[in-house]
Protein backbone atom coordinates (compact mmCIF):
# COMPACT_ATOMS: atom_id res chain seq x y z
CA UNK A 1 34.19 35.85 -47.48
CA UNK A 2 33.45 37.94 -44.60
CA UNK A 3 29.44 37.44 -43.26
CA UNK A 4 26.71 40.15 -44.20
CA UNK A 5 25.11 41.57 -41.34
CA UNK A 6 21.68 41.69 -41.54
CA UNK A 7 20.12 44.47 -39.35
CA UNK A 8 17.10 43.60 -37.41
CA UNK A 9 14.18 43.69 -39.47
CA UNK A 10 11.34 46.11 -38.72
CA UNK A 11 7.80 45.94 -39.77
CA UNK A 12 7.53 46.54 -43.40
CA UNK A 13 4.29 47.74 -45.26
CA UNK A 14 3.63 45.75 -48.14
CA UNK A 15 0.94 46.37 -50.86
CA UNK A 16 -1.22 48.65 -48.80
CA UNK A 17 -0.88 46.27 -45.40
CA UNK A 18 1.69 45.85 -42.35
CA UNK A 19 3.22 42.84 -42.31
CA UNK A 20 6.01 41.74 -40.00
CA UNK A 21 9.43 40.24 -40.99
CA UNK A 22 11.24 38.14 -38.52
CA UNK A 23 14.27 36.46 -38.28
CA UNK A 24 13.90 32.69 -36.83
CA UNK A 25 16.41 32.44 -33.83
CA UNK A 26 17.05 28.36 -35.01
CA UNK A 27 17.83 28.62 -38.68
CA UNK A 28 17.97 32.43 -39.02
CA UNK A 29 15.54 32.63 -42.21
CA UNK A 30 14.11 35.67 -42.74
CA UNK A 31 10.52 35.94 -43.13
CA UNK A 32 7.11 37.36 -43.17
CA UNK A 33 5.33 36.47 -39.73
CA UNK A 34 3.27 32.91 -40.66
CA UNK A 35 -0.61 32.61 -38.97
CA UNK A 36 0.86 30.15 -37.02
CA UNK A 37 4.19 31.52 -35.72
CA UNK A 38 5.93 28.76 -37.42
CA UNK A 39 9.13 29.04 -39.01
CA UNK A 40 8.62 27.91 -42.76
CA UNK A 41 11.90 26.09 -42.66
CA UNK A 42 12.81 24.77 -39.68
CA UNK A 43 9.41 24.11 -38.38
CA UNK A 44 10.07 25.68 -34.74
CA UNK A 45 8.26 28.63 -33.13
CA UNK A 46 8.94 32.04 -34.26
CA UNK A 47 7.93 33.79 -30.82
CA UNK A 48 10.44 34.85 -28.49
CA UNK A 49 11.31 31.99 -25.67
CA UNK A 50 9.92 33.09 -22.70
CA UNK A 51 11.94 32.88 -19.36
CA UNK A 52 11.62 29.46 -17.53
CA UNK A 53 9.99 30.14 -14.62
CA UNK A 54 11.86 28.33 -11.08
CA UNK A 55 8.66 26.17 -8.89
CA UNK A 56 9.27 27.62 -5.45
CA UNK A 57 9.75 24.54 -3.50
CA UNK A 58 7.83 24.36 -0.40
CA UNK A 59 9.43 22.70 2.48
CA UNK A 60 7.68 20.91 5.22
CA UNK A 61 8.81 20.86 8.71
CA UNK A 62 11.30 18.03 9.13
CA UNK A 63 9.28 17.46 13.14
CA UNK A 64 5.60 17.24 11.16
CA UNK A 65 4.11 14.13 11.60
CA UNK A 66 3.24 13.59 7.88
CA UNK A 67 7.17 14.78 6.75
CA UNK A 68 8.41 11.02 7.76
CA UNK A 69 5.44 8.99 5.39
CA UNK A 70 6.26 5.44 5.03
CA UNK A 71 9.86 5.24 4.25
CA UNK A 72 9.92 2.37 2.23
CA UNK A 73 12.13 3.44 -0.13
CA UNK A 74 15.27 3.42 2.63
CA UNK A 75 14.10 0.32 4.40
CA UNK A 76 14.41 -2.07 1.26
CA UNK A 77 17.91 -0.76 0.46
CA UNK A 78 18.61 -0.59 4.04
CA UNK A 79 17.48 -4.61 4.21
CA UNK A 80 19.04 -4.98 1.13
CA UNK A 81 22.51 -3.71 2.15
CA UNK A 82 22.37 -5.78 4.89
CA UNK A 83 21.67 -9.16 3.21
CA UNK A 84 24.32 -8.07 1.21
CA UNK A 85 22.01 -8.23 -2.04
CA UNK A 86 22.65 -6.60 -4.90
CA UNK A 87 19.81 -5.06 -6.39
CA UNK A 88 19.31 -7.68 -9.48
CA UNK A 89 19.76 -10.36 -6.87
CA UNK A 90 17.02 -8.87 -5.16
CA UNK A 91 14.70 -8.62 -8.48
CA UNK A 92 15.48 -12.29 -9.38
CA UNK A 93 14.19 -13.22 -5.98
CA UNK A 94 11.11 -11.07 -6.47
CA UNK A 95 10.65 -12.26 -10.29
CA UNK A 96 10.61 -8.63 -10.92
CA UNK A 97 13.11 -6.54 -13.57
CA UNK A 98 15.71 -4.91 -11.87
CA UNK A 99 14.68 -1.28 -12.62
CA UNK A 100 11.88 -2.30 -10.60
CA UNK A 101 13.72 -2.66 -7.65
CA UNK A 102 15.96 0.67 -8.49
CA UNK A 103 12.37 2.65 -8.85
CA UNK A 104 11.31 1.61 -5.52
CA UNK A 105 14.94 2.51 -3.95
CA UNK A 106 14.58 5.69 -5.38
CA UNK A 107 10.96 6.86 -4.22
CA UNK A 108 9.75 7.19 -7.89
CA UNK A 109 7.78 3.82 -7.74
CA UNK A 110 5.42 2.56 -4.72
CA UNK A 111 4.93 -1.12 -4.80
CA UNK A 112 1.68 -2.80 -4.39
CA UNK A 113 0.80 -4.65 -1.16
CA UNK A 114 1.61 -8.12 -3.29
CA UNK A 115 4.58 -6.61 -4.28
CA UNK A 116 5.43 -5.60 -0.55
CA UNK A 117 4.80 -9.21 0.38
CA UNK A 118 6.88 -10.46 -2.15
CA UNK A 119 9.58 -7.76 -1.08
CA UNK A 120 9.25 -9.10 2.60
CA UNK A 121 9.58 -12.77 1.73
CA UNK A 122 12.90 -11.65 -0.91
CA UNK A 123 14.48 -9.69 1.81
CA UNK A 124 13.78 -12.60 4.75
CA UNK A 125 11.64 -9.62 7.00
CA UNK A 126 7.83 -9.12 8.29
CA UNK A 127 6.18 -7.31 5.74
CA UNK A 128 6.13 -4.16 9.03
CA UNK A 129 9.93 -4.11 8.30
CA UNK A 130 9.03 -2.15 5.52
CA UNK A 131 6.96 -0.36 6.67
CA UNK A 132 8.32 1.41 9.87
CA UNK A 133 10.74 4.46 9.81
CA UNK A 134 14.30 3.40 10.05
CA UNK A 135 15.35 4.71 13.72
CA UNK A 136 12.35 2.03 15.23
CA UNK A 137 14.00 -0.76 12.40
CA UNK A 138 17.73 -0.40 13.71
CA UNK A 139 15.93 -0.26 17.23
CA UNK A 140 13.85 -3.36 16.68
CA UNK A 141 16.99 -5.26 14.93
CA UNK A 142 19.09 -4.08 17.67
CA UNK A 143 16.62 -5.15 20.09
CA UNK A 144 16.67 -8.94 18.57
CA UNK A 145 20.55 -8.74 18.08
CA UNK A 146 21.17 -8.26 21.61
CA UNK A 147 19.07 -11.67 22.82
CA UNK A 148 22.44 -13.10 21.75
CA UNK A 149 24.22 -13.53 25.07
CA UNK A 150 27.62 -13.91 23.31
CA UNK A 151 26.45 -10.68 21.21
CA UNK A 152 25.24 -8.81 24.36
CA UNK A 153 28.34 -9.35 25.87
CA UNK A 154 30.67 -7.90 23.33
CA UNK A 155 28.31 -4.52 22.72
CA UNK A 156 29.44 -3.55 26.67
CA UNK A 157 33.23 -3.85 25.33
CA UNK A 158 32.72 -2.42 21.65
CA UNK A 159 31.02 1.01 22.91
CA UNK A 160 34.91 2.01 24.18
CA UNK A 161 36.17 1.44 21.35
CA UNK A 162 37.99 3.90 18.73
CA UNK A 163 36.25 3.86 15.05
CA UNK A 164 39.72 2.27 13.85
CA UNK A 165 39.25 -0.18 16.16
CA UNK A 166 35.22 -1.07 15.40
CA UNK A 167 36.62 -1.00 11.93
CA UNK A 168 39.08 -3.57 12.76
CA UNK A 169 36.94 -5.66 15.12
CA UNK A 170 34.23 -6.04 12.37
CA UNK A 171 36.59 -6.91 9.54
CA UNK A 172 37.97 -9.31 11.60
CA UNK A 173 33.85 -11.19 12.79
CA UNK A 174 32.89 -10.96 9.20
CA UNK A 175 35.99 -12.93 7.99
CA UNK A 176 35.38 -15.80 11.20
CA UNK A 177 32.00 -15.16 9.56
CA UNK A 178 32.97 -16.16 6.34
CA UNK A 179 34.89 -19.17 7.43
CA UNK A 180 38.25 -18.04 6.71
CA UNK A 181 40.84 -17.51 9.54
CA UNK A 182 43.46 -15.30 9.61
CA UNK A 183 46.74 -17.23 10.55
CA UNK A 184 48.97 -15.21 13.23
CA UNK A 185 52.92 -15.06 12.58
């Protein structure tokens, strides 16, 4: 059976008054226009959708002062990265639900200053860890990195490196690191 077209209905006078038929764009009933602009059957609204309207986005100056904020979103996965914690690890040392953590990581979720203690005291850092922007935190680590002699020594020899060859020097401190030793043929 082939489909009946129904033409678009146009106001219709009926007993002595105007009254509007519609179609409903959900479940295609036609109908008078309801008080309410309520489809009887379906229940949805019988007015036309009206364009969604874009939010112009308005984009501070990445040099302004109050752009940066307190990035504490970066620092704990920063810190957490490199405690090599996964981020239910982290919530189990915090007595916290993971999601928690994953909020916080993501900016939609600004812990309380207990919670930023307990995040300091999880991640092993001064609670201002978390609390500075992360150039000054690699600078400050950096800083307490290279009080090592033996580690001040090798940073003069690494910087002439090739990235293959960082790549390969660090694989090869994290395994000594880790205990194990690679055995030469």
């Amino acid at each position: 059976m082939a489909p009946i077209a129904v033409p678009t209905p146009q106001p219709q006078v009926v007993a002595g008054t105007e009254r509007e038929v519609l179609r409903c764009e959900h479940c295609k009933l036609v109908q008078f226009r309801t008080g309410n602009d309520i489809c009887r059957k379906c229940k949805k609204s019988l007015l036309p959708e009206l364009p969604k309207v874009q939010p112009i986005a308005i984009v501070a100056e990445p040099d302004a002062p109050h752009a940066e904020g307190i990035q504490v979103a970066s620092a704990v996965r920063d810190l957490r990265h490199v405690r090599n914690l996964s981020q239910r690890q982290l919530a189990t040392r915090m007595n916290v639900p993971r999601t928690y953590i994953s909020k916080i990581e993501n900016g939609k979720a600004m812990p309380t200053l207990s919670s930023l203690d307990r995040l300091a005291r999880a991640l092993q850092v001064d609670i201002s860890a978390l609390l500075r922007d992360a150039p000054t935190r690699h600078k400050d680590e950096t800083a307490v990195l290279m009080t090592d002699p033996f580690l001040a020594e090798i940073a003069k020899y690494t910087a002439h490196l090739t990235a293959t060859q960082k790549s390969i020097f660090i694989n090869h401190v994290r395994e000594l690191a880790q205990g194990r030793t690679r055995k030469l043929a």
